[in-house]
N, C-alpha and C. Protein backbone atom coordinates (compact mmCIF):
# COMPACT_ATOMS: atom_id res chain seq x y z
N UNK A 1 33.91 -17.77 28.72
CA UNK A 1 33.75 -16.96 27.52
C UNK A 1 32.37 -16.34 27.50
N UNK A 2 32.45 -15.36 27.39
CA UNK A 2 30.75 -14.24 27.00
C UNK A 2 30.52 -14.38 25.70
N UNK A 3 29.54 -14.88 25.01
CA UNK A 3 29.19 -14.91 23.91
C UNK A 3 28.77 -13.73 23.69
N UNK A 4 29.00 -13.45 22.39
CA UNK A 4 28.39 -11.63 22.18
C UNK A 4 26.99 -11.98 21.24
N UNK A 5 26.43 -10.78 21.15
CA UNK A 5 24.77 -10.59 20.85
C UNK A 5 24.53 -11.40 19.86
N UNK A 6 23.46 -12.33 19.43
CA UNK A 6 23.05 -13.01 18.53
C UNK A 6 24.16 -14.31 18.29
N UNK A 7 25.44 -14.52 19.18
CA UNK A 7 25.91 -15.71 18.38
C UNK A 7 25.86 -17.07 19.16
N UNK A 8 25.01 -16.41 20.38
CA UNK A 8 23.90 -18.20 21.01
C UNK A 8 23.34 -18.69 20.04
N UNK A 9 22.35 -18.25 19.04
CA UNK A 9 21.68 -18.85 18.03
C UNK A 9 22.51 -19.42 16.76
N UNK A 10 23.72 -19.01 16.72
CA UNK A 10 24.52 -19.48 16.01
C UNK A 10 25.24 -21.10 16.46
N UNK A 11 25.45 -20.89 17.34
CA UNK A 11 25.92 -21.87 18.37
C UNK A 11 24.70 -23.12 18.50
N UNK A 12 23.32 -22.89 18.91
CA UNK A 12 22.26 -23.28 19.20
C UNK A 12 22.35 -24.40 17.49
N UNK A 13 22.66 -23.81 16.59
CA UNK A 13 22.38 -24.00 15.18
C UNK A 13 23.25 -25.63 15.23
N UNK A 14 24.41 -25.02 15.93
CA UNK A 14 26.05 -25.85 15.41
C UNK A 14 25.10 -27.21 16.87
N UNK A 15 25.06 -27.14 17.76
CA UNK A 15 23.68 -28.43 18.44
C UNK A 15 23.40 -29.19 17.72
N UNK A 16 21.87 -28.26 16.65
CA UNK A 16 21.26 -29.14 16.28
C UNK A 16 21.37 -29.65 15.58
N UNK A 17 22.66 -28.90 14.28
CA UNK A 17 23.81 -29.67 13.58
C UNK A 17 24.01 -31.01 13.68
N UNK A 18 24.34 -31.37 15.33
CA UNK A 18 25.43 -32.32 15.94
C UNK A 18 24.08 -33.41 16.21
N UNK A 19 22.78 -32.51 16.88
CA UNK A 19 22.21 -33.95 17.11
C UNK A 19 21.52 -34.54 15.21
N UNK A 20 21.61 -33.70 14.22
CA UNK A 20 20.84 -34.30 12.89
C UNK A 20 22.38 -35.51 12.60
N UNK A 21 23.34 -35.13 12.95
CA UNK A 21 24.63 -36.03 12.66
C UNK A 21 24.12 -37.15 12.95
N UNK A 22 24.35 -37.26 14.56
CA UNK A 22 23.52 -37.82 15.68
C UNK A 22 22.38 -39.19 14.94
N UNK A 23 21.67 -38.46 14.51
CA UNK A 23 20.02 -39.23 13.98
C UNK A 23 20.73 -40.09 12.59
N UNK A 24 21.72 -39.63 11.90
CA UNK A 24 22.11 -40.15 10.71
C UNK A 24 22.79 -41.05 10.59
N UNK A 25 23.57 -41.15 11.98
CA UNK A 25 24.32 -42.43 12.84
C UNK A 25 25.61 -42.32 13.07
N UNK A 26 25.94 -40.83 13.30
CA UNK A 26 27.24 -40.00 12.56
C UNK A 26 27.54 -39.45 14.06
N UNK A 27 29.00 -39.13 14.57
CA UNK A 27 28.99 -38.78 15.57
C UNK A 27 28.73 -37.39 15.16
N UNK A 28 28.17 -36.74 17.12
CA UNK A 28 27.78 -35.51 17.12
C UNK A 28 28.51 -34.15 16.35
N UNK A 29 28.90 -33.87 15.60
CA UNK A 29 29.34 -32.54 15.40
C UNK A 29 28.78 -31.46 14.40
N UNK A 30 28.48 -30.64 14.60
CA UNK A 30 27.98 -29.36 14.21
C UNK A 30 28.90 -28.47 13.68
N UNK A 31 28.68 -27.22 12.28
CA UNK A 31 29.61 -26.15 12.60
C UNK A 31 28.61 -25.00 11.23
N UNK A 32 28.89 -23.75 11.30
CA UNK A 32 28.14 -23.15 10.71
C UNK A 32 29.15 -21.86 10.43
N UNK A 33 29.61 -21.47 8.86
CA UNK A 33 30.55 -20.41 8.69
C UNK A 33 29.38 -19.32 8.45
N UNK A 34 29.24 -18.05 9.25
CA UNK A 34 28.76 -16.45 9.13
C UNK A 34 30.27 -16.13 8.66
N UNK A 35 29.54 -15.01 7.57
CA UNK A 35 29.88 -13.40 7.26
C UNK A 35 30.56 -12.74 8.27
N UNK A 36 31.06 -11.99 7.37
CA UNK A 36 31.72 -10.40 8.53
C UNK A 36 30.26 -10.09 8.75
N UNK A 37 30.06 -10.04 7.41
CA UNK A 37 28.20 -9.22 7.77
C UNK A 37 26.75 -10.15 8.50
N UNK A 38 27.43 -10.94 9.21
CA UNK A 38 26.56 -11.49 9.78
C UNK A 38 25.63 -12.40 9.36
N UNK A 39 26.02 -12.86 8.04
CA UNK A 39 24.96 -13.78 7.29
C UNK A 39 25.63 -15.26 7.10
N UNK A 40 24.95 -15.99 7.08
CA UNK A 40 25.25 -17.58 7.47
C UNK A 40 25.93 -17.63 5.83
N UNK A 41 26.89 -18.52 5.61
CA UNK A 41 26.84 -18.87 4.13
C UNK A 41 26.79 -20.22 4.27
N UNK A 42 27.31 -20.99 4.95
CA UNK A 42 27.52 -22.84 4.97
C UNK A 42 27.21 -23.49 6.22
N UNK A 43 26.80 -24.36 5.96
CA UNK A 43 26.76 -24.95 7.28
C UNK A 43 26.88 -26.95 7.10
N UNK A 44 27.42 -27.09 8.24
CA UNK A 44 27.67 -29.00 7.76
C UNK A 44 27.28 -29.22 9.12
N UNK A 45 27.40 -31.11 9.23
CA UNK A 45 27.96 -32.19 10.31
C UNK A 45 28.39 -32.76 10.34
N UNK A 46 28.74 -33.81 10.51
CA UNK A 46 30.24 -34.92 10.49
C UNK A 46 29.47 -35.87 9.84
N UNK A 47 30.29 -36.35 9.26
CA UNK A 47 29.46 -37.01 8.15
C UNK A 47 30.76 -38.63 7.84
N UNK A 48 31.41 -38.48 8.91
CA UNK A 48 32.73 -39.94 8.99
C UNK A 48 32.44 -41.26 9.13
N UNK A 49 30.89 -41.00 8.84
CA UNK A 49 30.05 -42.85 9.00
C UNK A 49 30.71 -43.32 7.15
N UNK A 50 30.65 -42.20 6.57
CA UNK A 50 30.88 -42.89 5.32
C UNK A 50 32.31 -43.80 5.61
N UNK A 51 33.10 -43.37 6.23
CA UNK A 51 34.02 -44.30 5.72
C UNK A 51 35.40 -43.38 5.47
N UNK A 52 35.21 -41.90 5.04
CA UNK A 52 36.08 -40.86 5.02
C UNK A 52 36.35 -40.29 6.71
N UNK A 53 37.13 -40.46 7.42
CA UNK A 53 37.49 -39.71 8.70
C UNK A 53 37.69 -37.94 8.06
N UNK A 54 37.61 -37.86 7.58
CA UNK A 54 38.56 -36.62 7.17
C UNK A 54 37.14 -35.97 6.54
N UNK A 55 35.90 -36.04 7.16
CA UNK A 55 34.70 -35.36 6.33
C UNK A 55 33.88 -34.89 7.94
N UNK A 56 35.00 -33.98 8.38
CA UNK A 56 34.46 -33.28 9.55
C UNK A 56 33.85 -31.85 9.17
N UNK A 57 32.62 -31.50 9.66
CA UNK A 57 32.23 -30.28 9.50
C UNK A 57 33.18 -29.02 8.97
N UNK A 58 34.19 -28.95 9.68
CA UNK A 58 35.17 -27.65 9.95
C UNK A 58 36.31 -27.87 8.82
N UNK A 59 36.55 -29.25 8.42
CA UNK A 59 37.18 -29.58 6.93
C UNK A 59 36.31 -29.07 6.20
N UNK A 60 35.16 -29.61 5.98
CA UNK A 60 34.22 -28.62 5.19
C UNK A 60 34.08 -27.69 4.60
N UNK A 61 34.12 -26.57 5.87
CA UNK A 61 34.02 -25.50 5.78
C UNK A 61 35.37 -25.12 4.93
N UNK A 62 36.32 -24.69 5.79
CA UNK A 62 37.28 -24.39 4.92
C UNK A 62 37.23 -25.17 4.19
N UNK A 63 37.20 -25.83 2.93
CA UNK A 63 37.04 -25.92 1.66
C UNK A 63 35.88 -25.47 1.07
N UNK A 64 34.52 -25.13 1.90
CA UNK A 64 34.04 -24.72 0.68
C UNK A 64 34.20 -22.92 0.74
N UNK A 65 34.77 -22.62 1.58
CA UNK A 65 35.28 -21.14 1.93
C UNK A 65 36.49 -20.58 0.83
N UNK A 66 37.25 -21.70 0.67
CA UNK A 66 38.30 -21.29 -0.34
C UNK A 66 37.95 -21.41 -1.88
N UNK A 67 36.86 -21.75 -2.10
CA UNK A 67 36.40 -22.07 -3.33
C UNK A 67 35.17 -21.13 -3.66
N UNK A 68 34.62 -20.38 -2.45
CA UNK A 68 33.54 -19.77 -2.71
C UNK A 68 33.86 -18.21 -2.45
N UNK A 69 34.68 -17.67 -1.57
CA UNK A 69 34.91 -16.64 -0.89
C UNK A 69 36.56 -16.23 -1.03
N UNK A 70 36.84 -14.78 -0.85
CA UNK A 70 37.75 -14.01 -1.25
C UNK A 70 38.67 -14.62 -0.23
N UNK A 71 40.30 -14.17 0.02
CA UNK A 71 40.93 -14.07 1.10
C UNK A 71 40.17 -13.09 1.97
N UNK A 72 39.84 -11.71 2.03
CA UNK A 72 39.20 -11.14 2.73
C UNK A 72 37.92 -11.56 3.24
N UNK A 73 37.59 -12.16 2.87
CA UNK A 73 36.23 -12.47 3.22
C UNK A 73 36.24 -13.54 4.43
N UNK A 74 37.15 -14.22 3.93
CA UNK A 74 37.22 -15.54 5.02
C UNK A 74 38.25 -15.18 6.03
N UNK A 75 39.14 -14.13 5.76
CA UNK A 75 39.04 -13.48 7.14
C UNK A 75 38.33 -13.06 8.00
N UNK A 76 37.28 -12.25 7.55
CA UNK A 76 36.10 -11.36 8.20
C UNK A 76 35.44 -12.91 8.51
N UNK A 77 35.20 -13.84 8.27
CA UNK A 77 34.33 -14.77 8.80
C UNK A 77 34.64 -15.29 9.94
N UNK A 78 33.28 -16.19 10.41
CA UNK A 78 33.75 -16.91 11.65
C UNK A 78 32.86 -18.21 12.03
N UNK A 79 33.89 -19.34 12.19
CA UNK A 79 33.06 -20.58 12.60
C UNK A 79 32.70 -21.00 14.12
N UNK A 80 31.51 -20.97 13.65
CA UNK A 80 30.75 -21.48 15.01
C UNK A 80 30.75 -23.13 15.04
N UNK A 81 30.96 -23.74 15.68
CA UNK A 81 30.94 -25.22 16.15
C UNK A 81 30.84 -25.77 17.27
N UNK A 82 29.96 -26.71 17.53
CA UNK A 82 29.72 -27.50 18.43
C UNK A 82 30.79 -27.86 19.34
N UNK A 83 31.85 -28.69 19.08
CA UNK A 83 32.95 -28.64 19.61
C UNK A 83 34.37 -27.98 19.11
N UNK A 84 35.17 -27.65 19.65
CA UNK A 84 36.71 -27.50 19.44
C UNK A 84 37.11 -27.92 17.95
N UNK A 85 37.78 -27.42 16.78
CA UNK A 85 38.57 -27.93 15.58
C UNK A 85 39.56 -29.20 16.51
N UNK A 86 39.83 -30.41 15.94
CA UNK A 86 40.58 -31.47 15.68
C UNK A 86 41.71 -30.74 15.01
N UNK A 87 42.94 -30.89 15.57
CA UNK A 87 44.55 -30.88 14.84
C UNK A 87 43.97 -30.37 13.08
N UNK A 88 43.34 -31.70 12.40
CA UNK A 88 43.34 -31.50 10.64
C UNK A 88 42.52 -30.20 10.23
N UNK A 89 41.02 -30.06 11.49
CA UNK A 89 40.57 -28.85 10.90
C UNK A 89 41.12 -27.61 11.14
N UNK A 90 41.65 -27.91 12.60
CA UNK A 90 42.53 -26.38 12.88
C UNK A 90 43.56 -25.78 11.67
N UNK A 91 43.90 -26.79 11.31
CA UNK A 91 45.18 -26.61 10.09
C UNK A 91 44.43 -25.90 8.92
N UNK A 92 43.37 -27.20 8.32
CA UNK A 92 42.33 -26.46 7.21
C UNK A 92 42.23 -24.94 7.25
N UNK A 93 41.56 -24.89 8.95
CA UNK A 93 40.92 -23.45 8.88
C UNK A 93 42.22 -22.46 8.96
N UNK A 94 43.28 -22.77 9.53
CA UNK A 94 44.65 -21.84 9.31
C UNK A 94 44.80 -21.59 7.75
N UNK A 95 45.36 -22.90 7.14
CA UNK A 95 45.57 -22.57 5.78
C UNK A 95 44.48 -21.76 4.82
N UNK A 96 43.33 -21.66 5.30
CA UNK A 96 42.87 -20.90 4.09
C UNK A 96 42.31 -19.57 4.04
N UNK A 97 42.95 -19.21 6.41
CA UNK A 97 42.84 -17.94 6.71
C UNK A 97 41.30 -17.46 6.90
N UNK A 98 40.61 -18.54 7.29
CA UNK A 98 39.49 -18.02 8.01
C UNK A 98 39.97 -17.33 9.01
N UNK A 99 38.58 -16.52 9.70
CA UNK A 99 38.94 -15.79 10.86
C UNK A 99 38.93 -16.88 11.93
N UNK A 100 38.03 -16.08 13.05
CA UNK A 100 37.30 -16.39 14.44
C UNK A 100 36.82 -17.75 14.71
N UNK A 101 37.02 -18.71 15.47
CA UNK A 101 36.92 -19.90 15.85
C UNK A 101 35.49 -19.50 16.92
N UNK A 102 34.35 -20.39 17.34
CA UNK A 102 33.76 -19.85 18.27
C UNK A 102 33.42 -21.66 18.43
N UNK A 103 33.24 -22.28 19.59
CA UNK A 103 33.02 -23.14 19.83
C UNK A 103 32.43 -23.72 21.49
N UNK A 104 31.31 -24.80 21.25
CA UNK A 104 30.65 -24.75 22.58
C UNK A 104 31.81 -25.70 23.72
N UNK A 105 32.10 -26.77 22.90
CA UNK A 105 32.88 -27.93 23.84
C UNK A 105 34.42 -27.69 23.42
N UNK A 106 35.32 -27.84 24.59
CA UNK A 106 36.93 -27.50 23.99
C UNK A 106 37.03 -28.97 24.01
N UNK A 107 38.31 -29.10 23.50
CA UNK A 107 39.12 -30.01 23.29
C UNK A 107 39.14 -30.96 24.44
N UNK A 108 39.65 -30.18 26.12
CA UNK A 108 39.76 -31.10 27.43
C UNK A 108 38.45 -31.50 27.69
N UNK A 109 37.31 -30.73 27.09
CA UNK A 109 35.98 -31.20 27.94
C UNK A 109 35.79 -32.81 27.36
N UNK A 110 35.87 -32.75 25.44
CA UNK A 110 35.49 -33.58 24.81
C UNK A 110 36.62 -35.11 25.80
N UNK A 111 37.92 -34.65 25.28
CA UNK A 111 38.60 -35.86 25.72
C UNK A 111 38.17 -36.66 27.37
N UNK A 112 37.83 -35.74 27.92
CA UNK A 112 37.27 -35.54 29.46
C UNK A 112 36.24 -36.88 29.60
N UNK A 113 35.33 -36.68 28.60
CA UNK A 113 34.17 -36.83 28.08
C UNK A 113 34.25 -38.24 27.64
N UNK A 114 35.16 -38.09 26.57
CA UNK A 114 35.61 -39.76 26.16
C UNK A 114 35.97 -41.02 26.69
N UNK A 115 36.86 -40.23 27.35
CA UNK A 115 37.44 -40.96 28.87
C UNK A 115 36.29 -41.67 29.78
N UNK A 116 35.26 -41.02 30.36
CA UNK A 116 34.37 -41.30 30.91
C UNK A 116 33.44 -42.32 30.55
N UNK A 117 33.92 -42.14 29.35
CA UNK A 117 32.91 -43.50 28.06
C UNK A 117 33.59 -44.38 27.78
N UNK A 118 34.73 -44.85 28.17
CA UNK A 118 36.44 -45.47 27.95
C UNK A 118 35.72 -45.68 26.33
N UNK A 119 35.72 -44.48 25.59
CA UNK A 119 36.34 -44.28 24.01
C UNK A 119 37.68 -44.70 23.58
N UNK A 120 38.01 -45.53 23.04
CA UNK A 120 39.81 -45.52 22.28
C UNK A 120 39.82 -44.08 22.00
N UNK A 121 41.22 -44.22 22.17
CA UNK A 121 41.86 -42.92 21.71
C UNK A 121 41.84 -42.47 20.19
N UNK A 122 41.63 -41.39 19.66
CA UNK A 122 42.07 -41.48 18.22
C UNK A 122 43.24 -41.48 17.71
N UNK A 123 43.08 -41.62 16.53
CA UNK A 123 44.71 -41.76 15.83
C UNK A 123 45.55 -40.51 16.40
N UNK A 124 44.79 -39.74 16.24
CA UNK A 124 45.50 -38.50 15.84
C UNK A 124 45.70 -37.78 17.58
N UNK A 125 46.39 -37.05 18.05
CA UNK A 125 46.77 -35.95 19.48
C UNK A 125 45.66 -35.09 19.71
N UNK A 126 44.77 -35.59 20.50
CA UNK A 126 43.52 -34.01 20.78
C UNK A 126 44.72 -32.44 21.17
N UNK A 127 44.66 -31.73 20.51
CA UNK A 127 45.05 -30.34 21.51
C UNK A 127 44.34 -29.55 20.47
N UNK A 128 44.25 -28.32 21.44
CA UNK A 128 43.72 -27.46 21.27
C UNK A 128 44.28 -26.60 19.97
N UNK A 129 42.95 -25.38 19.18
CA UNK A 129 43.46 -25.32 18.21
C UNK A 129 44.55 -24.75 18.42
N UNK A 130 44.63 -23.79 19.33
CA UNK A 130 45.80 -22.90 19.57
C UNK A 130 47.57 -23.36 19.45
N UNK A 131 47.29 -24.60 19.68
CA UNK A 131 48.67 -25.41 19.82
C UNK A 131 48.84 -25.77 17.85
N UNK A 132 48.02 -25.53 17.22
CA UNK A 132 48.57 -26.08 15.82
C UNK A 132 48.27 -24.72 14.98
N UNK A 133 47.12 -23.96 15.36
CA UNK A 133 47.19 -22.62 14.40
C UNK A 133 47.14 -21.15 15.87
N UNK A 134 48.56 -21.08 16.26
CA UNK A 134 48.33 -20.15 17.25
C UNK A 134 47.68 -18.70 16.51
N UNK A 135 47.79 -18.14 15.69
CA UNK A 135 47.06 -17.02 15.14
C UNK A 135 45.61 -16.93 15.10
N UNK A 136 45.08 -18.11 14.93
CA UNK A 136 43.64 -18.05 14.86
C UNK A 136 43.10 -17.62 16.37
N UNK A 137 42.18 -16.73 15.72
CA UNK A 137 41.16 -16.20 17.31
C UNK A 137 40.58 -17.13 17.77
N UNK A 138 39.96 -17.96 19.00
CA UNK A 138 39.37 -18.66 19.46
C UNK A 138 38.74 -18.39 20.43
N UNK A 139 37.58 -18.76 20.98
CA UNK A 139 36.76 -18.26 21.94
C UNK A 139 35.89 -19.78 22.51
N UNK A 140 35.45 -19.85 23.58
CA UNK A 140 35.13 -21.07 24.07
C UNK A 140 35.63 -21.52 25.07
N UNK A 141 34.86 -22.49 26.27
CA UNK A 141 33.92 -23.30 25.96
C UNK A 141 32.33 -22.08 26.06
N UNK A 142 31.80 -22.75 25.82
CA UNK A 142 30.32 -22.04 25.76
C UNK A 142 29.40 -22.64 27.01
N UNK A 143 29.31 -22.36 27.95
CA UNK A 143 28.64 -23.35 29.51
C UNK A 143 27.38 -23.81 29.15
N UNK A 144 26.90 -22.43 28.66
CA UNK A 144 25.36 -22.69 28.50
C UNK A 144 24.98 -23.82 27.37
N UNK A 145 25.54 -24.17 26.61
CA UNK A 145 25.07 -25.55 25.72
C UNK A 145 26.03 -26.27 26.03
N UNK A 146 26.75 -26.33 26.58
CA UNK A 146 27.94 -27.65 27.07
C UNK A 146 27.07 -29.14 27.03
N UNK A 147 26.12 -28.77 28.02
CA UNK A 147 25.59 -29.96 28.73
C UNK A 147 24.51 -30.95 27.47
N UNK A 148 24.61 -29.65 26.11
CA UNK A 148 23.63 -30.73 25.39
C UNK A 148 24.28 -31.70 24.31
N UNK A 149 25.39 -30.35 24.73
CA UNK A 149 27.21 -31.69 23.41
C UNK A 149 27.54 -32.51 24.03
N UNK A 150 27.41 -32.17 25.80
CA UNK A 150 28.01 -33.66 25.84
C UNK A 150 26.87 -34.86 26.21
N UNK A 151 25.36 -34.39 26.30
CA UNK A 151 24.48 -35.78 25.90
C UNK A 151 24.42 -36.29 24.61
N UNK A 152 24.74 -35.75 23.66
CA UNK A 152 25.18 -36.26 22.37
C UNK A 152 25.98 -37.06 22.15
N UNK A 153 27.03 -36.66 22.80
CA UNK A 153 28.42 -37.81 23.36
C UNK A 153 27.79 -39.08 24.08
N UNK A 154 26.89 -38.61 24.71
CA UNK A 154 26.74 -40.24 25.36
C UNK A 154 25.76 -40.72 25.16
N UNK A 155 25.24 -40.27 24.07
CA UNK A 155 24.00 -40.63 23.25
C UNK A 155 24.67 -41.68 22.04
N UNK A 156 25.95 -41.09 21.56
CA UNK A 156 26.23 -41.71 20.22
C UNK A 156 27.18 -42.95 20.64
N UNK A 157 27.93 -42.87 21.87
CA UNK A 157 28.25 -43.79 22.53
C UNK A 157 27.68 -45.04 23.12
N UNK A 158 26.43 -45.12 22.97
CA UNK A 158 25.52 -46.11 24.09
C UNK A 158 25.75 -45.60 25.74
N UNK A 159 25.82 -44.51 26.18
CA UNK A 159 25.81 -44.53 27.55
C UNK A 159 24.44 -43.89 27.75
């Protein structure tokens, strides 16, 4: 995937996202909703140390997108994230008709990744978003920060 002009720093953002998760004791994830017009409005990290699984960045977002922003608007938008939407956020971000998906780590890298760390599996089926919201645009993996999502991964892991 070619990232287009200015949305490395967007990406760069959804990182350092993942490593402040990271520091909080939270696994790595990052994600940051821009404008059509190019302006940041939200940004989260995974925040599932509480005790809620279901308080992933990209849940987040779409909710605070549907509460803050038009249908049009959250079309014209687009989430940048550290890794790939999970099955629940892909759905989130379908149902409330965000746009553009942009993400550094896919789905096979992460599971790839897990594997290598013999992680349990999660509850839930890794696939890609495409397999649960085929309409949504998606773009990814991102090469050039790959390598710092997945020291995060084996940072939050003990490897």
């Amino acid at each position: 995937m070619v990232v287009k002009d200015g949305e490395l720093a967007f990406l760069r953002r959804c990182v350092e996202l993942a490593a402040e998760a990271l520091e909080a004791g939270d696994e790595p994830f990052g994600s940051v909703l821009v404008g059509g017009d190019g302006a940041v409005l939200a940004e989260d990290h995974n925040r599932v140390a509480s005790g809620d699984r279901t308080r992933h960045p990209e849940f987040e977002l779409a909710r605070w997108s549907a509460a803050h922003m038009t249908p049009e608007e959250r079309a014209a938008a687009t989430v940048y994230t550290s890794g790939e939407h999970c099955p629940m956020c892909a759905a989130a971000h379908a149902w409330v008709g965000l746009g553009r998906i942009v993400y550094v780590a896919s789905t096979e890298q992460l599971v790839g990744w897990l594997t290598e760390l013999d992680v349990p599996s999660a509850p839930v089926r890794p696939l890609p978003v495409r397999e649960v919201a085929p309409d949504v645009v998606v773009d990814g993996p991102v090469p050039e920060l790959a390598e710092e999502v997945h020291a995060l991964h084996r940072r939050f892991h003990g490897r």
